[in-house]
PDB file of N, CA and C in Angstrom:
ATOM      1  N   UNK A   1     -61.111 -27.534  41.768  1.00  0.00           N
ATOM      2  CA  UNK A   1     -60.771 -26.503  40.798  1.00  0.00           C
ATOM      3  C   UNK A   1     -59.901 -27.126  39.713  1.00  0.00           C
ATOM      4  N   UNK A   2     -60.370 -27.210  38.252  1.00  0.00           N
ATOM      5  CA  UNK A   2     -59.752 -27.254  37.197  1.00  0.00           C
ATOM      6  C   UNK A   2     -58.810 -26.513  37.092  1.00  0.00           C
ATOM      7  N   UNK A   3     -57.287 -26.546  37.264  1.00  0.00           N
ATOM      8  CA  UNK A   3     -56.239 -26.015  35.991  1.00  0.00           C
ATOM      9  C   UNK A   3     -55.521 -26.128  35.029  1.00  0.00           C
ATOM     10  N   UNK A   4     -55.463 -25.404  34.534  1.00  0.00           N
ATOM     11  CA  UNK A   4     -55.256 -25.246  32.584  1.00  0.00           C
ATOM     12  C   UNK A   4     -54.329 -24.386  32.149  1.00  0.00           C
ATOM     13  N   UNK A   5     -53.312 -24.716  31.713  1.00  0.00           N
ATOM     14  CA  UNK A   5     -52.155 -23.863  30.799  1.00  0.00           C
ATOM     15  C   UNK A   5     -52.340 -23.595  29.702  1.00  0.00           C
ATOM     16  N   UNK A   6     -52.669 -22.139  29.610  1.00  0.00           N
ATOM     17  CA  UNK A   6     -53.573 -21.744  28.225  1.00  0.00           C
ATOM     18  C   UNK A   6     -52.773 -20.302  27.587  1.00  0.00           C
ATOM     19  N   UNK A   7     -53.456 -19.859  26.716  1.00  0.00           N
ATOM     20  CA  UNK A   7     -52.763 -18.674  26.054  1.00  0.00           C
ATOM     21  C   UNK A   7     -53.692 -17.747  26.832  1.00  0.00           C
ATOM     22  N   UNK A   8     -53.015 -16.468  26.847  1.00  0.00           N
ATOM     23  CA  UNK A   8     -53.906 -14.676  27.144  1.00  0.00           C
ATOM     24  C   UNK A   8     -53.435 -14.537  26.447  1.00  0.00           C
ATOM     25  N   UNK A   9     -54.299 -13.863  25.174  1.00  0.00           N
ATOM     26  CA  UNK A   9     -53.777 -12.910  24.203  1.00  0.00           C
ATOM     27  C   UNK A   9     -53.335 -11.142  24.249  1.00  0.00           C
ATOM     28  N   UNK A  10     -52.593 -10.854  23.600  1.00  0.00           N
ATOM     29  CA  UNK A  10     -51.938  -9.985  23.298  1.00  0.00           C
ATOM     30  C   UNK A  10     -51.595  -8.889  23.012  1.00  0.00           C
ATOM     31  N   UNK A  11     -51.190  -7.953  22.274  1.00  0.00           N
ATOM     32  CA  UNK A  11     -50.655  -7.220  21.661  1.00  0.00           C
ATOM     33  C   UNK A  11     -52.417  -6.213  20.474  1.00  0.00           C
ATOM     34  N   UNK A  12     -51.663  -6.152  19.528  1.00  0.00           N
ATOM     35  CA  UNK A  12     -52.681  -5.207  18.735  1.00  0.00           C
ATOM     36  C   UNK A  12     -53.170  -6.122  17.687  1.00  0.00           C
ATOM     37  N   UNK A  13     -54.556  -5.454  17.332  1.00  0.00           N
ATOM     38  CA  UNK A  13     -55.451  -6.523  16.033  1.00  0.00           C
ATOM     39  C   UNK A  13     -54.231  -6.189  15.052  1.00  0.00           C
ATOM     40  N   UNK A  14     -53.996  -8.075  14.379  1.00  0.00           N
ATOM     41  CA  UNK A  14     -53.321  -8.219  13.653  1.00  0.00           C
ATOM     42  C   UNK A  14     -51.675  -8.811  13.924  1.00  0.00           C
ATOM     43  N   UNK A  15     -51.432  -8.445  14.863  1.00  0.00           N
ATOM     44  CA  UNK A  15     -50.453  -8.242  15.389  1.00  0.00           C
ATOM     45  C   UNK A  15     -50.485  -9.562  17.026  1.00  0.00           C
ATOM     46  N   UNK A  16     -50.642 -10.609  16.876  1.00  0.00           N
ATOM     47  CA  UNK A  16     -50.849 -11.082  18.237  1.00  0.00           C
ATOM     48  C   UNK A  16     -49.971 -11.781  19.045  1.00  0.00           C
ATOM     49  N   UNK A  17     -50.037 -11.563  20.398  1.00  0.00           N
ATOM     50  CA  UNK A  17     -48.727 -11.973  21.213  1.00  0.00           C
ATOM     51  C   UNK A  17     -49.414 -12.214  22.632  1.00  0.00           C
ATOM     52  N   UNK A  18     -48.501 -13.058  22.638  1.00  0.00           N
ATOM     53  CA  UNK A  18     -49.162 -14.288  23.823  1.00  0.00           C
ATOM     54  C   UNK A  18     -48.355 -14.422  25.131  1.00  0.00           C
ATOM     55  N   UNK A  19     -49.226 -14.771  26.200  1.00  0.00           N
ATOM     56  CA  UNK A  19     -48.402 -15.229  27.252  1.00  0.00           C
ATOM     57  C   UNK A  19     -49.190 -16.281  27.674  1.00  0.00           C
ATOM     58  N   UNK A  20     -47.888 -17.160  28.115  1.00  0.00           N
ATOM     59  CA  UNK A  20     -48.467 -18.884  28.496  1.00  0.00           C
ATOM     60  C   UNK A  20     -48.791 -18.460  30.106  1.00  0.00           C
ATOM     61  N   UNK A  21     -50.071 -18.551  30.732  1.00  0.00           N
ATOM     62  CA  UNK A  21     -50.702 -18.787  31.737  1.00  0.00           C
ATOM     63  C   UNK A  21     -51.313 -19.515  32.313  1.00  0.00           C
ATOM     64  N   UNK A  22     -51.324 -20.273  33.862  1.00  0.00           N
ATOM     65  CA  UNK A  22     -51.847 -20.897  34.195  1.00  0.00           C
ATOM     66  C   UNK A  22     -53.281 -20.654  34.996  1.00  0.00           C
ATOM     67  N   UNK A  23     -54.552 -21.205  34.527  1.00  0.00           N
ATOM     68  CA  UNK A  23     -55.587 -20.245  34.790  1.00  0.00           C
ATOM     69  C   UNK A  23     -56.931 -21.418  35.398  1.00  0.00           C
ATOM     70  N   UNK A  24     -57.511 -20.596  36.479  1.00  0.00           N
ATOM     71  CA  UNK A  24     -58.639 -21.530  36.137  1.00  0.00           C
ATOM     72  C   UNK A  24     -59.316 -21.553  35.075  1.00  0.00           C
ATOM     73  N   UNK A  25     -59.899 -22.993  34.747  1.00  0.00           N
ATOM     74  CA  UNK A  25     -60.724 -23.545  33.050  1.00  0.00           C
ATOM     75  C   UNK A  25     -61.815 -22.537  33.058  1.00  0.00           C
ATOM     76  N   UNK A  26     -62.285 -22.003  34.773  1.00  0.00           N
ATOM     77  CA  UNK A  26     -63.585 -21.537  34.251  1.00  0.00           C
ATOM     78  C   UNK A  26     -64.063 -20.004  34.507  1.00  0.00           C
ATOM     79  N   UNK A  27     -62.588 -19.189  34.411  1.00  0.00           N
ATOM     80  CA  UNK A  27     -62.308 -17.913  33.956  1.00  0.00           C
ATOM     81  C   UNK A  27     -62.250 -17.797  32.116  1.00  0.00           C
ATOM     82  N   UNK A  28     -62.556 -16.339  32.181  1.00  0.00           N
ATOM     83  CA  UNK A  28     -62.564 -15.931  30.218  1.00  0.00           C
ATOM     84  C   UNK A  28     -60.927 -16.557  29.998  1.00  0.00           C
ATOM     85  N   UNK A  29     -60.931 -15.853  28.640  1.00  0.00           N
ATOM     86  CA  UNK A  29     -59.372 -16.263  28.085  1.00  0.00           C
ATOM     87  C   UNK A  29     -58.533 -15.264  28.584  1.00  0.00           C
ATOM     88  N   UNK A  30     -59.050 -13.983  28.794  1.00  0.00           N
ATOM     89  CA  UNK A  30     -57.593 -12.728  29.250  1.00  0.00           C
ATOM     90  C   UNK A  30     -58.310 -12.644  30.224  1.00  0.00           C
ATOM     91  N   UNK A  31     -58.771 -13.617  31.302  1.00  0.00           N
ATOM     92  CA  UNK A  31     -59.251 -12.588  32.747  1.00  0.00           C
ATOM     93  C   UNK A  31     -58.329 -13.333  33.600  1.00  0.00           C
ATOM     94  N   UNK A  32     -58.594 -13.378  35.035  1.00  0.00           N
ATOM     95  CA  UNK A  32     -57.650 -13.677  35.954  1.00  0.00           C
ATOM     96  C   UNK A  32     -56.757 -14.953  35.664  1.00  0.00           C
ATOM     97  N   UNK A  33     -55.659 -14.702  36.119  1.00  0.00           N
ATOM     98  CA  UNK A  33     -54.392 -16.115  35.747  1.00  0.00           C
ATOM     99  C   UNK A  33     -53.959 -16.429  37.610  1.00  0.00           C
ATOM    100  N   UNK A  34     -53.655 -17.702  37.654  1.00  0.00           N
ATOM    101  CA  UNK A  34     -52.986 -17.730  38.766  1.00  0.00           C
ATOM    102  C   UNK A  34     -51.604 -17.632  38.718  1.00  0.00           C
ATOM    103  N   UNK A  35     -50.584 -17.671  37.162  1.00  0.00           N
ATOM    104  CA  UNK A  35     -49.433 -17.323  37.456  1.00  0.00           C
ATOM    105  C   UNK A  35     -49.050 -17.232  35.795  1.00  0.00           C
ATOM    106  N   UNK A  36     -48.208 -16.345  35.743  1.00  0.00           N
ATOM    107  CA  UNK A  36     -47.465 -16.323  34.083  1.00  0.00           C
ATOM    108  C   UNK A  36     -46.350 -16.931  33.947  1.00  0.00           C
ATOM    109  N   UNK A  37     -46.349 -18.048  33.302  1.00  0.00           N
ATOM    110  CA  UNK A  37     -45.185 -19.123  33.423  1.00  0.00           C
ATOM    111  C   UNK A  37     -43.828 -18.646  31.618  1.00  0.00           C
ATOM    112  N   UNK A  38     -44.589 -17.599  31.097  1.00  0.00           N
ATOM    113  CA  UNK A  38     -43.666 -17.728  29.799  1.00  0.00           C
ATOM    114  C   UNK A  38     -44.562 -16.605  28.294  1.00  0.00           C
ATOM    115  N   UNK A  39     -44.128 -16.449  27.841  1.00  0.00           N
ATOM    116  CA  UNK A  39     -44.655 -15.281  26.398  1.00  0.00           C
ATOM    117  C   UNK A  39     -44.330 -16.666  24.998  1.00  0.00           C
ATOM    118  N   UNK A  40     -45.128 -16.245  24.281  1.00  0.00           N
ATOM    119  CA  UNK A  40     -45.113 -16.935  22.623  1.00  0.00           C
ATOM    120  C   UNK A  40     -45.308 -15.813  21.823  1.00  0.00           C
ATOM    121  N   UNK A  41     -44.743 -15.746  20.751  1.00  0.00           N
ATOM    122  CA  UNK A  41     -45.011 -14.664  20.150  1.00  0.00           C
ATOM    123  C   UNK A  41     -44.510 -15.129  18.545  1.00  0.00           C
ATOM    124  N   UNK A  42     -46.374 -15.697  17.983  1.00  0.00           N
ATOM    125  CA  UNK A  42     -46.196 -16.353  16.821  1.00  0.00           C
ATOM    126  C   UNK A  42     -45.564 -15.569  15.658  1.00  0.00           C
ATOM    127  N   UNK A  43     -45.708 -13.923  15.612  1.00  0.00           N
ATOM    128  CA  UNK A  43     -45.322 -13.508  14.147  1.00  0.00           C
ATOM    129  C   UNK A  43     -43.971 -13.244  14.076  1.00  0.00           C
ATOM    130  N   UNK A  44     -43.025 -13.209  14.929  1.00  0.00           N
ATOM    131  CA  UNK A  44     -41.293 -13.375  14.690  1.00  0.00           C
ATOM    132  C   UNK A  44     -41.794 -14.269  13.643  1.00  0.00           C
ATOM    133  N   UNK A  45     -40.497 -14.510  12.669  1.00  0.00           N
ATOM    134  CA  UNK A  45     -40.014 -15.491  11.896  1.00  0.00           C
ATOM    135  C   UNK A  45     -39.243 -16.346  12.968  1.00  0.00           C
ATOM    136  N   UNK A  46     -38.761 -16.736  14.375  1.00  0.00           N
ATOM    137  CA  UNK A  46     -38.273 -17.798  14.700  1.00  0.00           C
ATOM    138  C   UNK A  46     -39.449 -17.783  15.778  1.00  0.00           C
ATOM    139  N   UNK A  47     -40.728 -18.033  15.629  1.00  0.00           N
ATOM    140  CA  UNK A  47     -41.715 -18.189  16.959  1.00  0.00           C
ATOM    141  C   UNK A  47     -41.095 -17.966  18.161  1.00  0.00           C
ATOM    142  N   UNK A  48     -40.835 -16.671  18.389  1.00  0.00           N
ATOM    143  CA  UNK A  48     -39.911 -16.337  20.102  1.00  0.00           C
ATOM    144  C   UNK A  48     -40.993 -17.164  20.739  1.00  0.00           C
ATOM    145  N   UNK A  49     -40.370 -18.112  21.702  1.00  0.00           N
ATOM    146  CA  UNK A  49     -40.423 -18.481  22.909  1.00  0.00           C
ATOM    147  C   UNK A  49     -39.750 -18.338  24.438  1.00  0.00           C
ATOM    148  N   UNK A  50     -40.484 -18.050  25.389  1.00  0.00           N
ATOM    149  CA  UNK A  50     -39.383 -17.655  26.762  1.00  0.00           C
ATOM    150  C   UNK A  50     -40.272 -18.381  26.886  1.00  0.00           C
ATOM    151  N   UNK A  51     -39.943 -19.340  28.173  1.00  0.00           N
ATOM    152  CA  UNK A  51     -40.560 -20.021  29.162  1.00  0.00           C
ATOM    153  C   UNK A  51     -39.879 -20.434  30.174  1.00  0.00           C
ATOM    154  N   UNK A  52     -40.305 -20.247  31.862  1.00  0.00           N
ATOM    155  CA  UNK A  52     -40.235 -20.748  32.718  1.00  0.00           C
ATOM    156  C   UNK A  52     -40.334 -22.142  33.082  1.00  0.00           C
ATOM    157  N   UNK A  53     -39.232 -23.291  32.433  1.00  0.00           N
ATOM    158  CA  UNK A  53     -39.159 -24.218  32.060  1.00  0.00           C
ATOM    159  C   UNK A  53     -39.354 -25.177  33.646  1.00  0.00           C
ATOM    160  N   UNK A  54     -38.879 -24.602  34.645  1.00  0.00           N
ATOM    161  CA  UNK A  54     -38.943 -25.145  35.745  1.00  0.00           C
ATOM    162  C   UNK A  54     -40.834 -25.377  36.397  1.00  0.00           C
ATOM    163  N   UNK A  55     -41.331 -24.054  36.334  1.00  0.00           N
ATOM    164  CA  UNK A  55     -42.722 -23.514  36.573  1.00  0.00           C
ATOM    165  C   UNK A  55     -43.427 -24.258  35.932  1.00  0.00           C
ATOM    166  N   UNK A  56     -42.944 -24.388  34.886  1.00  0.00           N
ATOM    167  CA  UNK A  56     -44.033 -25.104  33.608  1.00  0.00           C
ATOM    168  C   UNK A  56     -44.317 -26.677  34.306  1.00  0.00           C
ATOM    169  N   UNK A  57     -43.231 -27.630  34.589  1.00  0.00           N
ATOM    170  CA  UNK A  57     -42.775 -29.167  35.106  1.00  0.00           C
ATOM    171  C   UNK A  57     -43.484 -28.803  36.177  1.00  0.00           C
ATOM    172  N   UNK A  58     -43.498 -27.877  37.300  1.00  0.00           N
ATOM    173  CA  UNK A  58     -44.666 -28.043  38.284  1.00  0.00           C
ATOM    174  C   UNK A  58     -45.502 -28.019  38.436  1.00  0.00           C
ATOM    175  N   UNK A  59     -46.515 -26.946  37.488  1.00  0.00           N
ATOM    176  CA  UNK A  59     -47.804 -27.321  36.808  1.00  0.00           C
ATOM    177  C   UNK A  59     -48.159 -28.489  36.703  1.00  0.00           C
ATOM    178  N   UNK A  60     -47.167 -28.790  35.682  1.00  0.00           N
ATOM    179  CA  UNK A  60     -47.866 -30.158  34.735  1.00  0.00           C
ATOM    180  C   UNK A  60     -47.909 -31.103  36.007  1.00  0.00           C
ATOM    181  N   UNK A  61     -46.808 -31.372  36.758  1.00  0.00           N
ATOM    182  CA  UNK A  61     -46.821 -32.059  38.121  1.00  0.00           C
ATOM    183  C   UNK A  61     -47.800 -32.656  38.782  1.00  0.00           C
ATOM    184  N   UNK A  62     -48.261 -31.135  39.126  1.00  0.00           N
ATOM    185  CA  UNK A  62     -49.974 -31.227  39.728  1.00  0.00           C
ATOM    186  C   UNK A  62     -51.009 -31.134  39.268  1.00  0.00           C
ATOM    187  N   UNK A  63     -50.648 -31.256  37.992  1.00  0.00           N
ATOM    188  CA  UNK A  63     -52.014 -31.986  37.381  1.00  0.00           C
ATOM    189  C   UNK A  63     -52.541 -30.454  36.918  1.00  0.00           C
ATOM    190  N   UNK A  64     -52.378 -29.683  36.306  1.00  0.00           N
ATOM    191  CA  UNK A  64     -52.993 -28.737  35.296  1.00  0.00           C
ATOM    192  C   UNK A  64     -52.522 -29.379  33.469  1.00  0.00           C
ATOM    193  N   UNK A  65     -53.874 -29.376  32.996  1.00  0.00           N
ATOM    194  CA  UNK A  65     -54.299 -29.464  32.158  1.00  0.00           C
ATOM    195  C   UNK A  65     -53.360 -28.544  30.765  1.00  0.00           C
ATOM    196  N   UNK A  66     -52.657 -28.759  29.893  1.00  0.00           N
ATOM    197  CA  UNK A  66     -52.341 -27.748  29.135  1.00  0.00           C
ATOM    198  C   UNK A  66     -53.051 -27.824  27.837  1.00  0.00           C
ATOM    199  N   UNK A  67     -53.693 -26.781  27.112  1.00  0.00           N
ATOM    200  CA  UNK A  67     -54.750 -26.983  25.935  1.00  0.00           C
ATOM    201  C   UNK A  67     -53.535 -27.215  24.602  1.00  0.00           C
ATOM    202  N   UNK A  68     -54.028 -28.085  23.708  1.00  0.00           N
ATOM    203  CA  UNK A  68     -53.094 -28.151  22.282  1.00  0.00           C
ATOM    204  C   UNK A  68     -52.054 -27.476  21.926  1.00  0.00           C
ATOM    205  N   UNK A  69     -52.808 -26.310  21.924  1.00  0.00           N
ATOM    206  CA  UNK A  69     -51.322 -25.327  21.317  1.00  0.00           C
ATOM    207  C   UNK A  69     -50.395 -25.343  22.473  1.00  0.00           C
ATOM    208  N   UNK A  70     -50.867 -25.089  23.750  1.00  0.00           N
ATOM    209  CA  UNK A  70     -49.633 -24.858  24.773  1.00  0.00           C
ATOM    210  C   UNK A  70     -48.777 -25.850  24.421  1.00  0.00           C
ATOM    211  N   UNK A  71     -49.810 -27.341  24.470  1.00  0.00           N
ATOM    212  CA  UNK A  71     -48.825 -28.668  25.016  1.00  0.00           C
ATOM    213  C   UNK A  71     -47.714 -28.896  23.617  1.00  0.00           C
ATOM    214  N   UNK A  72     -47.934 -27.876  22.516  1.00  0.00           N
ATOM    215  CA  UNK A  72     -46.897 -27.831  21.447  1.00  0.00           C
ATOM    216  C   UNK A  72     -46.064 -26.627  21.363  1.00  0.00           C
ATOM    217  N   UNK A  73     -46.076 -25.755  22.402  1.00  0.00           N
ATOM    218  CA  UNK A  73     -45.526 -24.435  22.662  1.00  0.00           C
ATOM    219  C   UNK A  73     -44.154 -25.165  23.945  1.00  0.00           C
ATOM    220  N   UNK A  74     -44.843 -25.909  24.587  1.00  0.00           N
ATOM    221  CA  UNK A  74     -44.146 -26.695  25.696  1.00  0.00           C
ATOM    222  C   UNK A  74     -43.693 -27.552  25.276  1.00  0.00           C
ATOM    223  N   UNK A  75     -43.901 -28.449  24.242  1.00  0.00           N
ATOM    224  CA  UNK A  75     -42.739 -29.585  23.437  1.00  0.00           C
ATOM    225  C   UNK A  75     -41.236 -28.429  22.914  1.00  0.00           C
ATOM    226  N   UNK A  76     -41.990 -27.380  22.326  1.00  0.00           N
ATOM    227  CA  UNK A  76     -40.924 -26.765  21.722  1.00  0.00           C
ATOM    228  C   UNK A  76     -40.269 -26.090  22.417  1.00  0.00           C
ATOM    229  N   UNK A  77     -40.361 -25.659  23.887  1.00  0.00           N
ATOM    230  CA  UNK A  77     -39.476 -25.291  24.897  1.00  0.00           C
ATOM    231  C   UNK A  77     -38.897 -26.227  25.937  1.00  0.00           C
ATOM    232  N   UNK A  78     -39.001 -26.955  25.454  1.00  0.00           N
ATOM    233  CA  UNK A  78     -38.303 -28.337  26.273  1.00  0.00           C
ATOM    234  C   UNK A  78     -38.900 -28.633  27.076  1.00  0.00           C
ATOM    235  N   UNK A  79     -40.440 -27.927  27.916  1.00  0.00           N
ATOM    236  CA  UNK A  79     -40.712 -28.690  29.084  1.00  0.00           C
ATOM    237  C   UNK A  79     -41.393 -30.042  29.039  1.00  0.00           C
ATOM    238  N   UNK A  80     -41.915 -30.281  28.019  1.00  0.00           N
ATOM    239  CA  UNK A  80     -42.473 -31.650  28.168  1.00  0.00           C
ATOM    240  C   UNK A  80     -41.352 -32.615  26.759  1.00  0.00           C
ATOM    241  N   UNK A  81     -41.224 -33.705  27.586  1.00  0.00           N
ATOM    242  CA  UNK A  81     -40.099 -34.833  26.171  1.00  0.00           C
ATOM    243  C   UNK A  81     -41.025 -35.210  24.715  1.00  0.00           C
TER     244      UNK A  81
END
């Protein structure tokens, strides 16, 4: 089983808000997650970030995959250097 730290989208058209999830690769984008590690929420003016900074390092640990944007959602929350 592939895993992948990806976005589920959000909130209302126009309006979009995210939570960082760890999911199998070969589920949709908002269907089952195996765990919610953190929220992004691009339209603040300071890109709110929460993240489960600990959760996140164990993922990555065992080898789940994080797609682009995460792995720059996760630079900017400190979990990856």
């Amino acid at each position: 089983m592939a895993v992948k730290i990806r976005l589920k989208r959000m909130g209302m058209k126009g309006e979009p808000f995210y939570r960082i999830v760890v999911a199998d690769s070969r589920t949709p984008r908002d269907g089952r997650f195996v765990e919610e590690i953190g929220t992004y929420n691009p339209v603040k003016d300071d890109k709110a970030i929460t993240l489960d900074v600990e959760r996140a390092k164990y993922w990555l640990s065992v080898g789940a995959q994080p797609t682009q944007t995460v792995k720059t959602v996760l630079k900017k929350g400190g979990a990856i250097d």
